[in-house]
C-alpha atoms as a PDB file:
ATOM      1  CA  UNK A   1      -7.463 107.207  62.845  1.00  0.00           C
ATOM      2  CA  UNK A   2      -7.086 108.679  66.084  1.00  0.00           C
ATOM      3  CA  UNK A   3      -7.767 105.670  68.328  1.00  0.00           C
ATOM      4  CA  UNK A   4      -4.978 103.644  66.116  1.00  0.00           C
ATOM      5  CA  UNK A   5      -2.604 106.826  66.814  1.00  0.00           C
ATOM      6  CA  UNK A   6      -3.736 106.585  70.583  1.00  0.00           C
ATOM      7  CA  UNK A   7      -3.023 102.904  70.517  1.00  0.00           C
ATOM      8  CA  UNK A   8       0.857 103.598  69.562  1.00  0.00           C
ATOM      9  CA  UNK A   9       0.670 102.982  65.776  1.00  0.00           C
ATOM     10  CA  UNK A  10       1.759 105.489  63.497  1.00  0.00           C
ATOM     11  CA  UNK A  11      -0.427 106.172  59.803  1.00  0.00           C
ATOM     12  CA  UNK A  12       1.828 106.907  57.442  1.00  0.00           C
ATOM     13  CA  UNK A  13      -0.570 106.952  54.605  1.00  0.00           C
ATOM     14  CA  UNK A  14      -4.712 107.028  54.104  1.00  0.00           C
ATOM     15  CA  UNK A  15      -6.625 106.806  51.340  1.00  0.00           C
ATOM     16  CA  UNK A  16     -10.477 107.319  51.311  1.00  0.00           C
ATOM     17  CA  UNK A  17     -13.053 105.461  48.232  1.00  0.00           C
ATOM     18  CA  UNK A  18     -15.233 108.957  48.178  1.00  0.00           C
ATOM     19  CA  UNK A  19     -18.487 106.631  47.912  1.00  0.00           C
ATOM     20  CA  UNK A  20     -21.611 108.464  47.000  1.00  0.00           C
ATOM     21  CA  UNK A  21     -23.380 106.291  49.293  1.00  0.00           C
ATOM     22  CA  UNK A  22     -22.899 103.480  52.391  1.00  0.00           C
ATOM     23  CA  UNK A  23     -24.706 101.591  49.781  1.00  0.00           C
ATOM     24  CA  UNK A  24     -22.446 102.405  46.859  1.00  0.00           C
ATOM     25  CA  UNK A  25     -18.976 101.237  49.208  1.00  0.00           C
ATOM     26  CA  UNK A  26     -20.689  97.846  49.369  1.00  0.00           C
ATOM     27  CA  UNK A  27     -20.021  97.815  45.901  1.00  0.00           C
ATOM     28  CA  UNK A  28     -16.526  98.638  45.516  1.00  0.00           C
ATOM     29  CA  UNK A  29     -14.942  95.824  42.754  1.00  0.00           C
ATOM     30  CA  UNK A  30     -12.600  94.229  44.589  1.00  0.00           C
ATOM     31  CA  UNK A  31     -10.086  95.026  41.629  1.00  0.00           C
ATOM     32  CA  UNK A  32     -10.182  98.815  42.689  1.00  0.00           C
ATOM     33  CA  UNK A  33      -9.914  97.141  46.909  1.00  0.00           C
ATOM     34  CA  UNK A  34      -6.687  95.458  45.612  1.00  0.00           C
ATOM     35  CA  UNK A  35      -5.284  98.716  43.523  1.00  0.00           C
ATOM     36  CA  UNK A  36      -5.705 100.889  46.468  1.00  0.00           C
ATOM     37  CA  UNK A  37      -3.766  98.739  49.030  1.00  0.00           C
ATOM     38  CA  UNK A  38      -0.943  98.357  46.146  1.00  0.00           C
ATOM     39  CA  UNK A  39      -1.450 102.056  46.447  1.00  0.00           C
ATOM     40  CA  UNK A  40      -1.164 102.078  49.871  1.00  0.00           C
ATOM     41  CA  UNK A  41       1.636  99.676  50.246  1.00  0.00           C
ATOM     42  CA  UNK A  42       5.075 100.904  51.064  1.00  0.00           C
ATOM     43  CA  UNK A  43       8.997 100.190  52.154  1.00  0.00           C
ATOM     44  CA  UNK A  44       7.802 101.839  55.660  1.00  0.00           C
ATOM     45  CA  UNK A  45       4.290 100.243  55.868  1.00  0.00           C
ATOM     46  CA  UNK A  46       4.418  97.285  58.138  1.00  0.00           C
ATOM     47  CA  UNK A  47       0.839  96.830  57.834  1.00  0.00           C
ATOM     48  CA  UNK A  48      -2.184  97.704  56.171  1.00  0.00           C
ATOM     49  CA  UNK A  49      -5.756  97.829  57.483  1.00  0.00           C
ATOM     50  CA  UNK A  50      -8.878  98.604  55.707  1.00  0.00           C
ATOM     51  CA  UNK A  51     -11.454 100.133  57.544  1.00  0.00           C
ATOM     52  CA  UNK A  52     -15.268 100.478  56.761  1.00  0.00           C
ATOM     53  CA  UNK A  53     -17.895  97.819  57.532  1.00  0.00           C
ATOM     54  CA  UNK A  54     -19.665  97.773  54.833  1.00  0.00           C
ATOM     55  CA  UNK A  55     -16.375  97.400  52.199  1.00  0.00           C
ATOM     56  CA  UNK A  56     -16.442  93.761  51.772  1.00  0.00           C
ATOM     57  CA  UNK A  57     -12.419  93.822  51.699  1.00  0.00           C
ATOM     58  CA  UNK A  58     -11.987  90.653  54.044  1.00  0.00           C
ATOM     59  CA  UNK A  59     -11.447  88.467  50.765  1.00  0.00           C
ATOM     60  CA  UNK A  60      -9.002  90.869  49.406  1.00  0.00           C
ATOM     61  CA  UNK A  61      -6.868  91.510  51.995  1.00  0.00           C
ATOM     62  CA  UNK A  62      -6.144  87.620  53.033  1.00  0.00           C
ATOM     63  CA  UNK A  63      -5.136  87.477  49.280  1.00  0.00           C
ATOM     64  CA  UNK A  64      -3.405  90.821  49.900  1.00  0.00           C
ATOM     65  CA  UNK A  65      -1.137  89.387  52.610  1.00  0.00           C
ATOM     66  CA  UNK A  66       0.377  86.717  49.773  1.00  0.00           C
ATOM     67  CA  UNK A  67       1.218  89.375  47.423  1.00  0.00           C
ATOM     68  CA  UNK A  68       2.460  92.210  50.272  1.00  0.00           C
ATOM     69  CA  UNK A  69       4.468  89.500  52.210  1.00  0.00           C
ATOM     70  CA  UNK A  70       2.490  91.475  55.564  1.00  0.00           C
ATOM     71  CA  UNK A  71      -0.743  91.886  57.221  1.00  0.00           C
ATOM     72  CA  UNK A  72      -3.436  93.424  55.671  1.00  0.00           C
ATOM     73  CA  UNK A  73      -6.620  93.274  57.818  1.00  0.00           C
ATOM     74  CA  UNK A  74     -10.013  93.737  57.410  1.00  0.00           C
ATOM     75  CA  UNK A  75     -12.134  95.341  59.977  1.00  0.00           C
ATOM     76  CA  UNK A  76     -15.059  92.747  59.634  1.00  0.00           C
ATOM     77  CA  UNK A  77     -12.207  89.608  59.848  1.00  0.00           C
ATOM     78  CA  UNK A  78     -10.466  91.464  62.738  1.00  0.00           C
ATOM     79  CA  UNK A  79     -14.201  92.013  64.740  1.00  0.00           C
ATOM     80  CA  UNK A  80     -15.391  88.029  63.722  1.00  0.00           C
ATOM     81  CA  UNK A  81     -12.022  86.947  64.871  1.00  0.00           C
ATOM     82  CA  UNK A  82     -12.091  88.991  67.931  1.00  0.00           C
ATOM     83  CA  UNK A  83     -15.565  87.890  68.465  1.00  0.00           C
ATOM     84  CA  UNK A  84     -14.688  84.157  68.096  1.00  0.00           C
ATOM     85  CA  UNK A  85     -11.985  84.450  70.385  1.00  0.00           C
ATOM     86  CA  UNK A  86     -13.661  86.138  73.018  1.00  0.00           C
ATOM     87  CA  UNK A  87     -16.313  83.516  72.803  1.00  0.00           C
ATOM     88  CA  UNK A  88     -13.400  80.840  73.350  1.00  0.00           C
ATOM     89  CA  UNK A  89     -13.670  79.305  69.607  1.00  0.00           C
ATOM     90  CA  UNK A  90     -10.229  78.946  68.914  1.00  0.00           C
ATOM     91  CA  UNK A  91     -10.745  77.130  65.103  1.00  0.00           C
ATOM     92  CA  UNK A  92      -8.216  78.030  62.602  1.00  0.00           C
ATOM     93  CA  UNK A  93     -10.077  78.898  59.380  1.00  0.00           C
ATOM     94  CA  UNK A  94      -7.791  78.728  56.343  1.00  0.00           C
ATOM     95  CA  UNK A  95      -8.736  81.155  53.197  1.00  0.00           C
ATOM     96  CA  UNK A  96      -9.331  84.110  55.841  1.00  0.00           C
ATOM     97  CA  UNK A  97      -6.006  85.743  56.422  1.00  0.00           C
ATOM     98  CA  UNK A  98      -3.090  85.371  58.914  1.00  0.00           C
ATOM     99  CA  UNK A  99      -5.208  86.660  61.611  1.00  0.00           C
ATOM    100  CA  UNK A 100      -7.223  83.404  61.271  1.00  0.00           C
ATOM    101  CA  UNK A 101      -4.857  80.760  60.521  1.00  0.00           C
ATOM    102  CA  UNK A 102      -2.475  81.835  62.613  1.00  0.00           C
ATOM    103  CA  UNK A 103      -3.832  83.323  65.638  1.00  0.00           C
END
């Protein structure tokens, strides 16, 4: 939270899945991944990023961004994109989010 904070964005809300286990967040349903960003979600939330690589929310949260009408990005899409790019692949990959068919 801090380095987002440092980086000039502003958390207005946070919300932790209280896992027993890095094993046991791997196995979040994504029904409870898509009840906490509607949780999450807000007038004042321009964005919404879910954090955690082992939470297999990259699925949800390109599916999130249809139903928010904004971003919602997964750490492991944002670090493969970021990846990608660095590398110089430029390929749009539909199915993925905005981050990846649009950037």
């Amino acid at each position: 939270m801090y380095l987002i904070a440092e980086a000039g964005f502003d958390v207005v809300r946070l919300t932790g899945l209280c896992c027993e286990s890095p094993r046991a967040i791997a196995q979040v349903p994504e029904a409870r991944i898509r009840a906490e960003l509607r949780a999450l979600d807000g007038d004042h939330v321009e964005a919404l990023v879910q954090v955690g690589t082992n939470l297999a929310g990259g699925a949800v949260c390109a599916e999130a961004e249809r139903w928010l009408g904004k971003p919602a990005l997964s750490i492991n899409t944002t670090s493969a994109w970021a990846a990608l790019r660095g590398a110089g692949v430029i390929d749009r990959i539909a199915g993925r989010g905005r981050i990846f068919e649009e950037h």
